[in-house]
C-alpha atoms as a PDB file:
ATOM      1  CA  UNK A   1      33.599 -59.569 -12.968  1.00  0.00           C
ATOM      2  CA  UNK A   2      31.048 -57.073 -11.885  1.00  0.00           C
ATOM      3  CA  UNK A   3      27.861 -56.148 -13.987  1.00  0.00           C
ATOM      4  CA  UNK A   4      26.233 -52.429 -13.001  1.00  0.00           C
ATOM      5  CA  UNK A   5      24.183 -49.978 -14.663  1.00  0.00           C
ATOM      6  CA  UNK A   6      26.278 -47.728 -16.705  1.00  0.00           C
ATOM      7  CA  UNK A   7      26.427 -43.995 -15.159  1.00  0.00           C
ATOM      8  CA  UNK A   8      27.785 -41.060 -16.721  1.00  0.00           C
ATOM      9  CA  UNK A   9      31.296 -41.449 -14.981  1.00  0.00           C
ATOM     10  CA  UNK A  10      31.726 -44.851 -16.965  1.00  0.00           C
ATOM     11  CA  UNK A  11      31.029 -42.585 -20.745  1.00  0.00           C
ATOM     12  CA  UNK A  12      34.922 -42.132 -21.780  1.00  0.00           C
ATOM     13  CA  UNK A  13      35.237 -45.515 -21.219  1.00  0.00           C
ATOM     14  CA  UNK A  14      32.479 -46.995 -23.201  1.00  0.00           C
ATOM     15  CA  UNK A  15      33.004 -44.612 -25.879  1.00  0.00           C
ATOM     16  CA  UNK A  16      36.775 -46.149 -26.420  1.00  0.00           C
ATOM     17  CA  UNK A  17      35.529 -49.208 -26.123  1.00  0.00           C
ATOM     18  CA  UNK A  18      33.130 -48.372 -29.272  1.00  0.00           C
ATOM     19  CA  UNK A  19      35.699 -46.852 -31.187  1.00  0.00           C
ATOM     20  CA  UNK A  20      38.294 -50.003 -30.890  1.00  0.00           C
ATOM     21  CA  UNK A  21      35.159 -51.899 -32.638  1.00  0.00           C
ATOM     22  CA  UNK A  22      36.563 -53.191 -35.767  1.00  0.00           C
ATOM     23  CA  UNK A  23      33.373 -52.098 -37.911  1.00  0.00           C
ATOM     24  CA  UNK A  24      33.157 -49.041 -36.598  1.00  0.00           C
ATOM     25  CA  UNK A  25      29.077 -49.405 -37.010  1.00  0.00           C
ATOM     26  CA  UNK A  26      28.243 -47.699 -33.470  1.00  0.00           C
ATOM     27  CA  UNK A  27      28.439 -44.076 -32.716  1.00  0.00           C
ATOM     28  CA  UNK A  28      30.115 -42.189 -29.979  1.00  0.00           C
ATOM     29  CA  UNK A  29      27.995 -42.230 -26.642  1.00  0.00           C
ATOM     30  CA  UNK A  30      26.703 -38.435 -25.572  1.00  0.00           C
ATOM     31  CA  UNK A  31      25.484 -38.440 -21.832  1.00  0.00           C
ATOM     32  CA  UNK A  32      21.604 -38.159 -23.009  1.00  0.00           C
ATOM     33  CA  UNK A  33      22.171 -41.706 -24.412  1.00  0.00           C
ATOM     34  CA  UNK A  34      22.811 -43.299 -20.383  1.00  0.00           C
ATOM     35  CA  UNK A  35      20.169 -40.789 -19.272  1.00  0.00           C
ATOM     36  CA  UNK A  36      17.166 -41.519 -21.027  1.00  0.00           C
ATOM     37  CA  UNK A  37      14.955 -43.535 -19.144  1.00  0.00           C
ATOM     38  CA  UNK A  38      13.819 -45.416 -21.793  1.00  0.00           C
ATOM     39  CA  UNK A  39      17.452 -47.198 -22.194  1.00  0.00           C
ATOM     40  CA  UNK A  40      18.645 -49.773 -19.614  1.00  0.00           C
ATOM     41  CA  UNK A  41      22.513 -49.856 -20.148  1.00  0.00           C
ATOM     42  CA  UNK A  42      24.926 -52.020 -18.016  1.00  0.00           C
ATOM     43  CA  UNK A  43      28.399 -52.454 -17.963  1.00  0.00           C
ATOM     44  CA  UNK A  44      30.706 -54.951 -17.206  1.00  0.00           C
ATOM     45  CA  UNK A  45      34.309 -54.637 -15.732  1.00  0.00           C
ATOM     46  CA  UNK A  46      37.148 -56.524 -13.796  1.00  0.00           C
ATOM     47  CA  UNK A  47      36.821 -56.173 -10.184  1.00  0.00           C
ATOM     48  CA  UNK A  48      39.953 -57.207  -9.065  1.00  0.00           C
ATOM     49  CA  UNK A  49      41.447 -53.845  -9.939  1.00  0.00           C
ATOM     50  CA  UNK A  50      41.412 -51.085  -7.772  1.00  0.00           C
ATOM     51  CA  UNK A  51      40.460 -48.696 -10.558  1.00  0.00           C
ATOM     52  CA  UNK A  52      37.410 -50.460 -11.866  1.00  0.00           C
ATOM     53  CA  UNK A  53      38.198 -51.349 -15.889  1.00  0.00           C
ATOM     54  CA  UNK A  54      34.831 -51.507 -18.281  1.00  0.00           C
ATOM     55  CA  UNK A  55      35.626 -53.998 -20.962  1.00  0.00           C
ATOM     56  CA  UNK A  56      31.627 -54.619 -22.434  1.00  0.00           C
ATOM     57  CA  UNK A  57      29.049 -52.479 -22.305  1.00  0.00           C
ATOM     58  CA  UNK A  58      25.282 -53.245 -23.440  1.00  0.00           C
ATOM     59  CA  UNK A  59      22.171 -51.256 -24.173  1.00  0.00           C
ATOM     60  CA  UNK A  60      18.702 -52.327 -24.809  1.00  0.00           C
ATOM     61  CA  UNK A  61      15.585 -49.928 -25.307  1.00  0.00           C
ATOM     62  CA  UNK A  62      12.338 -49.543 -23.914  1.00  0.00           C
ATOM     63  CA  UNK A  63       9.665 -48.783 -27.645  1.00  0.00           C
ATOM     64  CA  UNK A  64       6.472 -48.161 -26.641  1.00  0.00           C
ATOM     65  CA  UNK A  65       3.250 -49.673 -28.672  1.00  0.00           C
ATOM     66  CA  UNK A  66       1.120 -47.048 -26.638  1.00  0.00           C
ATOM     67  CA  UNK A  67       1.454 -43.495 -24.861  1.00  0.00           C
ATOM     68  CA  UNK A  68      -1.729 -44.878 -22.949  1.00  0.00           C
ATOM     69  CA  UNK A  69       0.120 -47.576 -22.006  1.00  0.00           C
ATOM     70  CA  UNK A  70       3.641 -47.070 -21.184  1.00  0.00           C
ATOM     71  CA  UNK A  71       4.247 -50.193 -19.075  1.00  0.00           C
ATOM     72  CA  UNK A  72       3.990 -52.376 -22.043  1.00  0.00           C
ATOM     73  CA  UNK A  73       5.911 -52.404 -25.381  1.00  0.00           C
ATOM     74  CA  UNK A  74       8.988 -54.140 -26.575  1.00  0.00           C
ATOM     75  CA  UNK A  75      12.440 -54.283 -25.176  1.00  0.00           C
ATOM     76  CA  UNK A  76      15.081 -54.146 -28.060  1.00  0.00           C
ATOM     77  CA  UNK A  77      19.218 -54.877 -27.708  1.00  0.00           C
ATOM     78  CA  UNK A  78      20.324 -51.607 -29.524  1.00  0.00           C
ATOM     79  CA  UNK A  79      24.110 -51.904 -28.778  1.00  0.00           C
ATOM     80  CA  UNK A  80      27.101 -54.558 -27.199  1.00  0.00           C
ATOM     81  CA  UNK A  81      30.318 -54.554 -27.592  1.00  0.00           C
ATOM     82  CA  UNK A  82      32.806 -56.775 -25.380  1.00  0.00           C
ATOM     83  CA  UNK A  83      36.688 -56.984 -25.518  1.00  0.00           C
ATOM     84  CA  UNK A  84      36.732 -60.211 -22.951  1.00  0.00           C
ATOM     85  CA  UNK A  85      34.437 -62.577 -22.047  1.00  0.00           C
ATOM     86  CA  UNK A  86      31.778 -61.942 -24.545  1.00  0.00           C
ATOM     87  CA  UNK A  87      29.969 -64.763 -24.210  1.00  0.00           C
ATOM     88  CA  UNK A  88      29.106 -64.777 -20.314  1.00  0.00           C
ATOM     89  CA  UNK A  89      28.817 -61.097 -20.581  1.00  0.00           C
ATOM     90  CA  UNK A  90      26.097 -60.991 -23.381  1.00  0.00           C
ATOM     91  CA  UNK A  91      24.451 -63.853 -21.263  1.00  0.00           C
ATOM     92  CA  UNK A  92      24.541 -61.694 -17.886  1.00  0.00           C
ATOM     93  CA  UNK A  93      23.326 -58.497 -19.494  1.00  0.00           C
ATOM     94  CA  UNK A  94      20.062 -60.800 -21.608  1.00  0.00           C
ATOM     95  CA  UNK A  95      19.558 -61.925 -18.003  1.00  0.00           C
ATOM     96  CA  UNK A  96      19.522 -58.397 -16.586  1.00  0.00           C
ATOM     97  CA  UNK A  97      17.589 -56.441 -19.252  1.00  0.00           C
ATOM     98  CA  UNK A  98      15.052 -59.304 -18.899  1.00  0.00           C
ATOM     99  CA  UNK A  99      14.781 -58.865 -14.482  1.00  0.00           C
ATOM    100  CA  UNK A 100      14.085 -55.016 -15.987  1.00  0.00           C
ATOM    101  CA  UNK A 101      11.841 -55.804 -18.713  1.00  0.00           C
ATOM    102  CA  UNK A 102       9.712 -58.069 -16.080  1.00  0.00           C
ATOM    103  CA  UNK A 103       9.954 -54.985 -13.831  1.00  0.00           C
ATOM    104  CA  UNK A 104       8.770 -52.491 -16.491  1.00  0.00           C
ATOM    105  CA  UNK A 105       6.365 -54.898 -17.307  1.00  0.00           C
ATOM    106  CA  UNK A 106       7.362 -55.172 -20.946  1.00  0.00           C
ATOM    107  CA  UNK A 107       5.553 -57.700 -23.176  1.00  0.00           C
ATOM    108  CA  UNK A 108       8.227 -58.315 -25.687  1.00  0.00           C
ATOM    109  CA  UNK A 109      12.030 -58.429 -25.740  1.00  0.00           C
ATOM    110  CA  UNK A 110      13.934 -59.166 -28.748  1.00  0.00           C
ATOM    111  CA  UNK A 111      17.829 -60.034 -28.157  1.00  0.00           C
ATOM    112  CA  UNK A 112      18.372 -61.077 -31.941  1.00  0.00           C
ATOM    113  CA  UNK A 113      21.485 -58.728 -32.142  1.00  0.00           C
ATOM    114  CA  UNK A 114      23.204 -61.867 -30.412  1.00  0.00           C
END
């Protein structure tokens, strides 16, 4: 299993994975959404293929408390959806958003979407 940042090549595949979702709560990904700085996506995928297939993706987002202060804030799990291995996956993304958040400097991360 490999877990990367998401780019823009990896959108058609995370937006099927989000419309196989059962409760279809999430919308469609548009390239803005992998762009903006203040999201940290990753995804994961199989690696022993030679075409690389995405089966979870995850996004969490940077909220600022302050423009004066934009190295501070809250870190918030905004989106995840897995069709394998969802619990080492979710574990493996909380443990990369948080190398990011210490990174960013963030104060505050809240994961309770899992």
């Amino acid at each position: 299993m490999i877990i990367r940042p998401a780019t823009e090549a990896d959108l058609p595949m995370i937006n099927r994975l989000i419309r196989q979702q059962e409760n279809r709560f999430l919308e469609e990904l548009m390239l803005p959404d992998i762009n903006d700085p203040l999201n940290i996506s990753f995804i994961a995928a199989h690696d022993d293929a030679e075409k690389q297939m995405i089966f979870a993706f995850g996004q969490a987002r940077q909220i600022e408390t302050t423009e004066a202060d934009q190295q501070s804030g809250e870190l918030l799990q905004t989106i995840f959806v897995a069709v394998d291995q969802e619990r080492t996956v979710a574990a493996q993304f909380m443990e990369q958003w948080l190398l990011e958040a210490k990174k960013r400097k963030i104060k505050r991360v809240n994961f309770n979407g899992f």
